[in-house]
Protein backbone atom coordinates (compact mmCIF):
# COMPACT_ATOMS: atom_id res chain seq x y z
CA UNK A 1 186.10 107.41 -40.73
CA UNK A 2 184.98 111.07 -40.88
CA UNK A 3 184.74 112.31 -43.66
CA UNK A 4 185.32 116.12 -44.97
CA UNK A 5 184.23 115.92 -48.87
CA UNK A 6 181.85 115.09 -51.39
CA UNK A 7 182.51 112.61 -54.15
CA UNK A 8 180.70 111.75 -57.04
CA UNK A 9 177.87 108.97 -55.97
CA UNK A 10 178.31 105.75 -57.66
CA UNK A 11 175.80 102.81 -57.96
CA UNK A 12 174.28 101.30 -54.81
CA UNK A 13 175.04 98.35 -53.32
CA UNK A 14 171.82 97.57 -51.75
CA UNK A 15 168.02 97.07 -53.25
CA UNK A 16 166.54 100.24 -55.57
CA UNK A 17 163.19 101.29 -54.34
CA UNK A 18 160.10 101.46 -56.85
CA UNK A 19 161.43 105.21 -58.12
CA UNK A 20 164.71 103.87 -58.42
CA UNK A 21 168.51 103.94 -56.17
CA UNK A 22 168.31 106.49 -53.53
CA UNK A 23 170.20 109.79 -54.33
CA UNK A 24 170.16 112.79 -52.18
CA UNK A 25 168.07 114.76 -54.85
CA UNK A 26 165.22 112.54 -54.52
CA UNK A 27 165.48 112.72 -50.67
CA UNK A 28 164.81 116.08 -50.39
CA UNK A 29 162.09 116.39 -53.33
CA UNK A 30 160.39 113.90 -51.69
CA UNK A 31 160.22 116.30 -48.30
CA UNK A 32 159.19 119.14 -50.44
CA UNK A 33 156.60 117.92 -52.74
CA UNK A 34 153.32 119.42 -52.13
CA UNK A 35 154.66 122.26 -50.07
CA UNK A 36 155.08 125.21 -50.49
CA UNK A 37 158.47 126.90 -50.76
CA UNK A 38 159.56 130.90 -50.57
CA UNK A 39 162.28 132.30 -52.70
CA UNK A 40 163.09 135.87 -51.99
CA UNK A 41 164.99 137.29 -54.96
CA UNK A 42 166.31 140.71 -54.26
CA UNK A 43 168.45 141.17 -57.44
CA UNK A 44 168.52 139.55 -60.86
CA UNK A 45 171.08 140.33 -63.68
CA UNK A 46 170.38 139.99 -67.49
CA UNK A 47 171.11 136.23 -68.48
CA UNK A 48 171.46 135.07 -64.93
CA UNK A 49 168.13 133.46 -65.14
CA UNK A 50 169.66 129.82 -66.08
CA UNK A 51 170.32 128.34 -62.47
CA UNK A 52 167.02 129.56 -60.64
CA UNK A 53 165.17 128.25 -63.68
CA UNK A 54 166.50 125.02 -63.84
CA UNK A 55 165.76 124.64 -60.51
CA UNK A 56 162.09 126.00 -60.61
CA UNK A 57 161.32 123.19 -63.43
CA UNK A 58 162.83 120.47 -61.06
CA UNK A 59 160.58 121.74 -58.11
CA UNK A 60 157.40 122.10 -60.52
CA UNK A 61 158.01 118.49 -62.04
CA UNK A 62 158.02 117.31 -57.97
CA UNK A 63 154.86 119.21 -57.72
CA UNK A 64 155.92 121.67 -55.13
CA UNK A 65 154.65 124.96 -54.91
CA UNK A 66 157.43 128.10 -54.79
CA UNK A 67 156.48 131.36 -53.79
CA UNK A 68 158.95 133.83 -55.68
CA UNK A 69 159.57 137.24 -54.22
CA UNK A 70 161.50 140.36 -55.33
CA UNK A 71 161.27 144.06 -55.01
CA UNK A 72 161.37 144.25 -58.63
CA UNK A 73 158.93 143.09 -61.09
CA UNK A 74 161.88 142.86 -63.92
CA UNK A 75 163.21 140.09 -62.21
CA UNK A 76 159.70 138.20 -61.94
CA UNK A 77 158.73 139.22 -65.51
CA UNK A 78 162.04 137.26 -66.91
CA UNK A 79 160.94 133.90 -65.08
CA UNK A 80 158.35 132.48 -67.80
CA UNK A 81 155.35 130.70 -66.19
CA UNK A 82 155.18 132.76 -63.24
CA UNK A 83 151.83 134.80 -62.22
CA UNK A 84 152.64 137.85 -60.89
CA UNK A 85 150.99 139.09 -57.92
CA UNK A 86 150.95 142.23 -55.76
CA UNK A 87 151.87 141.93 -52.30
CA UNK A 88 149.78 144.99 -51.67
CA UNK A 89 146.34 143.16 -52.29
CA UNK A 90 144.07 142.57 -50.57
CA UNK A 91 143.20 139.10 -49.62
CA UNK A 92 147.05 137.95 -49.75
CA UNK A 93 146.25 134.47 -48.52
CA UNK A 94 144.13 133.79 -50.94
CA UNK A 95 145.30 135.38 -53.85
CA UNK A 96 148.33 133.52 -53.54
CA UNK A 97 146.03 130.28 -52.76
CA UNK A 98 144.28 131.27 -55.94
CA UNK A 99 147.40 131.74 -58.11
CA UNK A 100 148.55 128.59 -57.57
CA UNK A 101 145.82 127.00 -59.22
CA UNK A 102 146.59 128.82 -62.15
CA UNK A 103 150.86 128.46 -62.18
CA UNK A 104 153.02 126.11 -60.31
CA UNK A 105 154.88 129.23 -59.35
CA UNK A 106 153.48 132.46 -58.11
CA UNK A 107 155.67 135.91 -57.53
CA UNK A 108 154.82 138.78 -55.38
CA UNK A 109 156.19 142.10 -55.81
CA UNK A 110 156.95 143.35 -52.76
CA UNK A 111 157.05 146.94 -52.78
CA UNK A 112 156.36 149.80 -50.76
CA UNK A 113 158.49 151.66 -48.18
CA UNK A 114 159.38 148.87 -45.63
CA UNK A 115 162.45 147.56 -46.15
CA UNK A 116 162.78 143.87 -48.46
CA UNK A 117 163.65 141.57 -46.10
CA UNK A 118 160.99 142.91 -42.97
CA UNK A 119 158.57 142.47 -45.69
CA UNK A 120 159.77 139.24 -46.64
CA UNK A 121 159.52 137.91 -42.76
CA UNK A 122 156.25 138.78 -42.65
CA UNK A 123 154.99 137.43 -45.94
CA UNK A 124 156.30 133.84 -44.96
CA UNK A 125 154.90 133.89 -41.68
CA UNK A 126 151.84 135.30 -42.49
CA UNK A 127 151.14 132.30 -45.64
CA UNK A 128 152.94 129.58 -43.32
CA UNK A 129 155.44 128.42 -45.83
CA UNK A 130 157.80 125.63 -44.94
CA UNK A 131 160.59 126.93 -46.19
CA UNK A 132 162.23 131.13 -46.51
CA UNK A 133 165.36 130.74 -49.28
CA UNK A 134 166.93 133.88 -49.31
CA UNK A 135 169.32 134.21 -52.72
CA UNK A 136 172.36 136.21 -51.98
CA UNK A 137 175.41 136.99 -53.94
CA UNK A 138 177.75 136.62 -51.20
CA UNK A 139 176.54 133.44 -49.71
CA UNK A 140 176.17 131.74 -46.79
CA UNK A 141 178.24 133.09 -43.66
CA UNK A 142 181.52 132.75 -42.71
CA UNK A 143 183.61 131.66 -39.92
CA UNK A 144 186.69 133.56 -38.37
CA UNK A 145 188.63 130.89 -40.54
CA UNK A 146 186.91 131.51 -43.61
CA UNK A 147 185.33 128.30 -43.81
CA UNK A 148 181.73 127.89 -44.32
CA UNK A 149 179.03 128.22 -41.76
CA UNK A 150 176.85 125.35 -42.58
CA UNK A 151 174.54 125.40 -40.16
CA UNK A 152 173.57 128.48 -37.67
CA UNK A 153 170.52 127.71 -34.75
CA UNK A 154 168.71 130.65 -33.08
CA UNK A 155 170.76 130.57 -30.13
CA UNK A 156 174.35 130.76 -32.22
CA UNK A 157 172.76 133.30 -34.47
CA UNK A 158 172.49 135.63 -31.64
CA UNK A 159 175.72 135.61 -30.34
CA UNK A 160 177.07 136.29 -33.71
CA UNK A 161 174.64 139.35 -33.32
CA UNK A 162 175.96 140.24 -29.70
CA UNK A 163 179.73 139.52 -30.98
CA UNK A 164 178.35 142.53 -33.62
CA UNK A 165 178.77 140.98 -36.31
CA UNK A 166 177.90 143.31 -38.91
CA UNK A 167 177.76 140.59 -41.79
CA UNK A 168 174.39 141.20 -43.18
CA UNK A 169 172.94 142.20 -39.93
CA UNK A 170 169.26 143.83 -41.29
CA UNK A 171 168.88 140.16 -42.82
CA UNK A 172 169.82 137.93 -39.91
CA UNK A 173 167.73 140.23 -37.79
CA UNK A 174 164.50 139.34 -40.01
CA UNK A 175 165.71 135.69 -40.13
CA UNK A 176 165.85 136.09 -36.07
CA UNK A 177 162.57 136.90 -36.31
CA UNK A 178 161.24 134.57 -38.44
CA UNK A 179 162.63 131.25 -36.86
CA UNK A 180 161.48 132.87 -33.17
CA UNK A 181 158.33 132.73 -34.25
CA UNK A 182 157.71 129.61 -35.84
CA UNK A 183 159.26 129.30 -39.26
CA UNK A 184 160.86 125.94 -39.21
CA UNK A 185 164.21 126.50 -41.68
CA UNK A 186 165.37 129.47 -43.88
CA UNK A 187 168.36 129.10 -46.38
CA UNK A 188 170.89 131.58 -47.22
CA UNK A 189 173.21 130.66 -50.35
CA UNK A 190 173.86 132.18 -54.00
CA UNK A 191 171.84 131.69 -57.17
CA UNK A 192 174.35 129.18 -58.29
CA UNK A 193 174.63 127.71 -55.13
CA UNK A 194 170.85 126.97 -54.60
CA UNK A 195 169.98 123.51 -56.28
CA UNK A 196 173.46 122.36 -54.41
CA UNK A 197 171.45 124.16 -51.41
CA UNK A 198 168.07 122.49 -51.75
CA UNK A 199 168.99 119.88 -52.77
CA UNK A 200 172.30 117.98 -51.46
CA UNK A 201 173.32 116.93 -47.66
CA UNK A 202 176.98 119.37 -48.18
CA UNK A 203 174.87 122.37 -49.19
CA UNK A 204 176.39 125.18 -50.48
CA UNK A 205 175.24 128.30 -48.25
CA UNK A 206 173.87 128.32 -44.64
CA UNK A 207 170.96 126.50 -43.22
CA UNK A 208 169.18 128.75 -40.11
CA UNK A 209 167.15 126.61 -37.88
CA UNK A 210 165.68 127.41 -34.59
CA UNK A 211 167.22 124.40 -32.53
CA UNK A 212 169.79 122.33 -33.23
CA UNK A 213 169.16 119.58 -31.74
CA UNK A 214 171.03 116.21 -32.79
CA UNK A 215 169.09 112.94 -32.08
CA UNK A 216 171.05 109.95 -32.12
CA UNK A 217 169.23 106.62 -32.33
CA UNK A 218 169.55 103.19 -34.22
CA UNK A 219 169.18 102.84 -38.20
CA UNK A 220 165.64 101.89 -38.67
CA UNK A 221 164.97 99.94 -42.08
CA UNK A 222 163.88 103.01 -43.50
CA UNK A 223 167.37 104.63 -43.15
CA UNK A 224 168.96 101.69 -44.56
CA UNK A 225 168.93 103.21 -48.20
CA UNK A 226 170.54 106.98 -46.80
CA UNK A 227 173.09 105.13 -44.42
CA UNK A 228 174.28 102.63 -47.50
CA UNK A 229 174.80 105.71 -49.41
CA UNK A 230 177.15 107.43 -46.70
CA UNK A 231 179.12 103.90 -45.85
CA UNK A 232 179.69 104.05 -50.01
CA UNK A 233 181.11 107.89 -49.74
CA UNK A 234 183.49 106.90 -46.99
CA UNK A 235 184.79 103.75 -48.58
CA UNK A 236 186.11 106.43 -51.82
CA UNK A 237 186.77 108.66 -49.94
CA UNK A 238 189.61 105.96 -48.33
CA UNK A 239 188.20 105.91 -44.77
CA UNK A 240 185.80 102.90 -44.81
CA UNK A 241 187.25 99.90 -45.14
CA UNK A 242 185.34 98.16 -48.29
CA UNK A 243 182.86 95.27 -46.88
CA UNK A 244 181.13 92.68 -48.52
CA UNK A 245 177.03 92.89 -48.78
CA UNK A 246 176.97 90.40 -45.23
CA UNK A 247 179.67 93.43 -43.82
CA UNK A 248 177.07 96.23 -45.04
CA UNK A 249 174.28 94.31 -43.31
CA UNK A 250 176.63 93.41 -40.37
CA UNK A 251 176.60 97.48 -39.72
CA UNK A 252 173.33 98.06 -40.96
CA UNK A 253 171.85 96.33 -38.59
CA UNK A 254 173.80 97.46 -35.84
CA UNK A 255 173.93 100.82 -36.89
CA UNK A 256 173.20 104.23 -35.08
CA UNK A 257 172.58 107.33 -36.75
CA UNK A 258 172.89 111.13 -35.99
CA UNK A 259 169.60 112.96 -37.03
CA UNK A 260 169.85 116.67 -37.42
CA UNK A 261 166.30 118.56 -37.31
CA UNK A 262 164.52 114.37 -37.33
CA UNK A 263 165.42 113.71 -40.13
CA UNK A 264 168.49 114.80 -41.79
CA UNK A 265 171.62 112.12 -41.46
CA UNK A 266 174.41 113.72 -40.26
CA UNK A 267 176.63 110.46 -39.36
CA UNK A 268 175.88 107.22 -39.00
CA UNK A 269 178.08 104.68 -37.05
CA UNK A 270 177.87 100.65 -35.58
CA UNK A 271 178.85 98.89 -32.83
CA UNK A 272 179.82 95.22 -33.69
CA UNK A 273 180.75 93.01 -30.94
CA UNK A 274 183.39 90.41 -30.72
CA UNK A 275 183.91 86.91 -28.52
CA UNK A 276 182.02 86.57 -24.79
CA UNK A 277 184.37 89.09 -23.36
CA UNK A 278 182.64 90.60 -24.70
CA UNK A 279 184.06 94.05 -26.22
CA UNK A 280 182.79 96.08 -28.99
CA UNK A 281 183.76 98.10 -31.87
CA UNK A 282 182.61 101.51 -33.71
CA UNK A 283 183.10 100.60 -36.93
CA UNK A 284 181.65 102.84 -39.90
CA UNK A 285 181.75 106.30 -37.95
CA UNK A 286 181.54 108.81 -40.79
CA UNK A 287 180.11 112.25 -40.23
CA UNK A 288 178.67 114.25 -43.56
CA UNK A 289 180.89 117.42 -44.57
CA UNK A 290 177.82 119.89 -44.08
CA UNK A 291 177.70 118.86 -40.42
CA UNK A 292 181.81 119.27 -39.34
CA UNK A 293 182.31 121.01 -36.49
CA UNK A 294 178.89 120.64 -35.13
CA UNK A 295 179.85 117.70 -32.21
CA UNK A 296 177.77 114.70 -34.72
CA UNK A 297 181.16 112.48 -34.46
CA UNK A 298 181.43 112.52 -30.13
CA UNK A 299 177.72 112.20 -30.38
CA UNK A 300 177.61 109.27 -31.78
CA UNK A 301 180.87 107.69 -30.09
CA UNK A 302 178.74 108.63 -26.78
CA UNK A 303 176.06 106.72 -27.92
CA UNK A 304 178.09 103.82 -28.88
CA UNK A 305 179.77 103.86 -25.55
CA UNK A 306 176.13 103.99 -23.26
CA UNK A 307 175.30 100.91 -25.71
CA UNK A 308 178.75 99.16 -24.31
CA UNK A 309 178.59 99.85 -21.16
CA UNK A 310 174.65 98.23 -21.35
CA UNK A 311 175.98 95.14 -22.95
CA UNK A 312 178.44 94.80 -20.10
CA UNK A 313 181.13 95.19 -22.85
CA UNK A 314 184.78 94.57 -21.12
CA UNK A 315 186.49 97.43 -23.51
CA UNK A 316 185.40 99.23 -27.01
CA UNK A 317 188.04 99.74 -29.59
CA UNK A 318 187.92 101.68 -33.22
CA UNK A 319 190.88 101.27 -36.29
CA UNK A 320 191.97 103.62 -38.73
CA UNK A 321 194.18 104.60 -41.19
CA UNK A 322 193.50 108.51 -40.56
CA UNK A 323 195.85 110.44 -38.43
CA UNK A 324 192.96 113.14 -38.14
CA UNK A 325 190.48 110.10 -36.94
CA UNK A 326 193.48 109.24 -34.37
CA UNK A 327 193.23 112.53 -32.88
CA UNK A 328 189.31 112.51 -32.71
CA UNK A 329 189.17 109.30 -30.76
CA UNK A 330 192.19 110.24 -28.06
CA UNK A 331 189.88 113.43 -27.46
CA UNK A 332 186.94 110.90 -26.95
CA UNK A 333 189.51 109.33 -23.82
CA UNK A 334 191.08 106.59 -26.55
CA UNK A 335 194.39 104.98 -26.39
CA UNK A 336 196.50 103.93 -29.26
CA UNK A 337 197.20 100.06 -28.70
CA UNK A 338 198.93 97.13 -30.90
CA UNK A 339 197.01 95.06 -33.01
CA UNK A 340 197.65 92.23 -30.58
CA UNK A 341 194.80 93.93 -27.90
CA UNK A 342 192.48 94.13 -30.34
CA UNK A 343 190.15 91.01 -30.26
CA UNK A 344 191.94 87.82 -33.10
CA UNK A 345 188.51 88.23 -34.92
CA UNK A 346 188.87 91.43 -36.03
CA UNK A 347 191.58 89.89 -38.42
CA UNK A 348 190.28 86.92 -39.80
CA UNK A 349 190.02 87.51 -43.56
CA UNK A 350 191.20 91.13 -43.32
CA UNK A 351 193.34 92.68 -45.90
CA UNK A 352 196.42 92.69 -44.87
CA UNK A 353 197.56 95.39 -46.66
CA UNK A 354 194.99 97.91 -44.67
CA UNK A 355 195.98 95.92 -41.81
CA UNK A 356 199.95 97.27 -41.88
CA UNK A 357 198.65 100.59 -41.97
CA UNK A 358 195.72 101.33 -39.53
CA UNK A 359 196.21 102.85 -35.66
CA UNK A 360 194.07 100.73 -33.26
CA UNK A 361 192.98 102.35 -30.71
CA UNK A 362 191.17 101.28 -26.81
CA UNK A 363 188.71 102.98 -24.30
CA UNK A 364 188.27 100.21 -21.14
CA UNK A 365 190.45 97.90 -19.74
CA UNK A 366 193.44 96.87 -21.60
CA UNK A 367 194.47 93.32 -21.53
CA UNK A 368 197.36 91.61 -23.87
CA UNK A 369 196.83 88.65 -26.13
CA UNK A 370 193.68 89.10 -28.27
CA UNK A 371 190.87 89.02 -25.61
């Protein structure tokens, strides 16, 4: 039901749109296309060129706009089609305006005595750029645990800093900076880590954002495509149960999401009810690997639950086979039950094979027999 990896996507289940099925790639080139996105670049090494070109030909092809910088003009000079500008001239704003006309790509060489990423802040804020991407050989930062900090927000990025944590502190300081005073998102990954970065819900560095705010509301048609493609990730992933198209529409349309930033789908979730009790079930909860830890699975059970109590719903129930899931819906104030208080039509056509092995579990008033 929550999942923790990434599989390899396989075809969707649902209608293709005119540019064909929906694939996180095209999700985010779609956001960035005519924008206009920074790369700082401190460092390049001979013949490590290959991954940062690739993806500059993707993002010219989606006709978006990338602002390259680096304190060294070697590492500009080896990216062909790139004008290369000072960012000691005058004008900045519209040199840079200027130079786009001309390339799809334009690179400023930052130099001077203030230190790279300072001058980097204020470059960004001062052209208005949607996006700082700030390449790094050690990646994005890590917990105590040595996992992966996905995603950081202004306030968690500062106690990190009052913890003193030294990890990169200059940078996080500029990205501080930055996000306080306006920038919507900066990225922090490697060079081979970036099109996984830019361009995939897991990620592959850390994502900086000044709030983190998680809105949770219902699937609106124009999720249906994103959603789809998360209920097909937890079905291979073994903790969907696999549904027939009228199962996928059954959830669809009583879906809920978990939006991180608007727009981003973190989770997604439904809550189908059963007989004139009535009582309910959160079926589909599955919560995106980039966005573990961050509270997007009780989020959306709390949602589910207002919902319930709304509809006057007698009890709300949720099955798994997942010993982990178990444990995430007895913090939520669950109960493990028998099949038997779970309502009869939960079982009619269900495999019975799934059926031996899932833990049912209760939040309201439990009352024998199937209800």
């Amino acid at each position: 039901m929550i999942g923790h990896t990434v599989p390899p996507m396989r075809a969707r289940r649902g209608p293709a749109s005119k540019a064909g099925p929906f694939s996180e790639k095209s999700f985010y080139l779609q956001e960035f296309q005519g924008r206009t996105l920074a790369l700082a670049v401190p460092e390049l090494a001979p013949g490590e060129a290959a991954p940062l070109e690739a993806v500059l030909g993707e993002l010219e092809a989606n006709a978006t706009r990338v602002l390259l910088l680096s304190p060294a003009p070697s590492v500009l000079e080896a990216l062909p089609g790139t004008k290369l500008l000072s960012a000691a001239g005058e004008h900045l704003e519209g040199a840079v305006w200027r130079g786009f006309a001309d390339a799809p790509r334009v690179g400023l060489v930052v130099e001077g005595g203030r230190p790279f990423a300072a001058a980097c802040r204020e470059i960004v804020l001062r052209l208005g750029v949607s996006k700082w991407v700030w390449i790094d050989s050690g990646g994005g930062l890590r917990r105590d645990d040595g996992g992966r900090r996905s995603f950081v927000d202004l306030c968690e990025l500062r106690e990190l800093a009052r913890a003193g944590n030294p990890e990169r502190a200059v940078l996080l300081a500029e990205v501080d900076r930055a996000l306080e005073s306006g920038l919507p998102a900066v990225n922090l990954c490697t060079l081979e880590g970036l099109a996984d970065e830019l361009f995939t819900y897991a990620g592959s560095g850390t994502l900086f954002t000044r709030d983190r705010y998680v809105e949770v509301r219902r699937l609106s048609i124009d999720d249906y495509d994103a959603a789809a493609h998360l209920l097909d990730r937890g079905v291979e992933e073994g903790f969907l149960a696999p549904r027939t198209p009228a199962g996928i529409d059954e959830v669809l349309a009583n879906g809920f999401g978990a939006f991180v930033e608007g727009r981003h789908l973190a989770g997604i979730g439904a809550l189908i009810e059963y007989g004139d009790g009535p009582a309910g079930e959160i079926a589909s909860l599955y919560t995106l690997t980039r966005f573990l830890g961050e509270g997007i699975g009780r989020h959306l059970v709390a949602f589910a639950l207002e919902r319930a109590a709304e509809r006057g719903h007698a009890f709300v129930f949720a099955c798994t086979t997942s010993e982990r899931v178990v444990r995430f819906f007895e913090l939520q104030g669950f109960s493990q039950v028998p099949h038997s208080a779970i309502p009869e039509a939960k079982w009619r056509g269900y495999d019975a094979t799934r059926r031996a092995r899932l833990v049912c579990l209760r939040q309201g008033g439990v009352r024998g027999g199937g209800a």
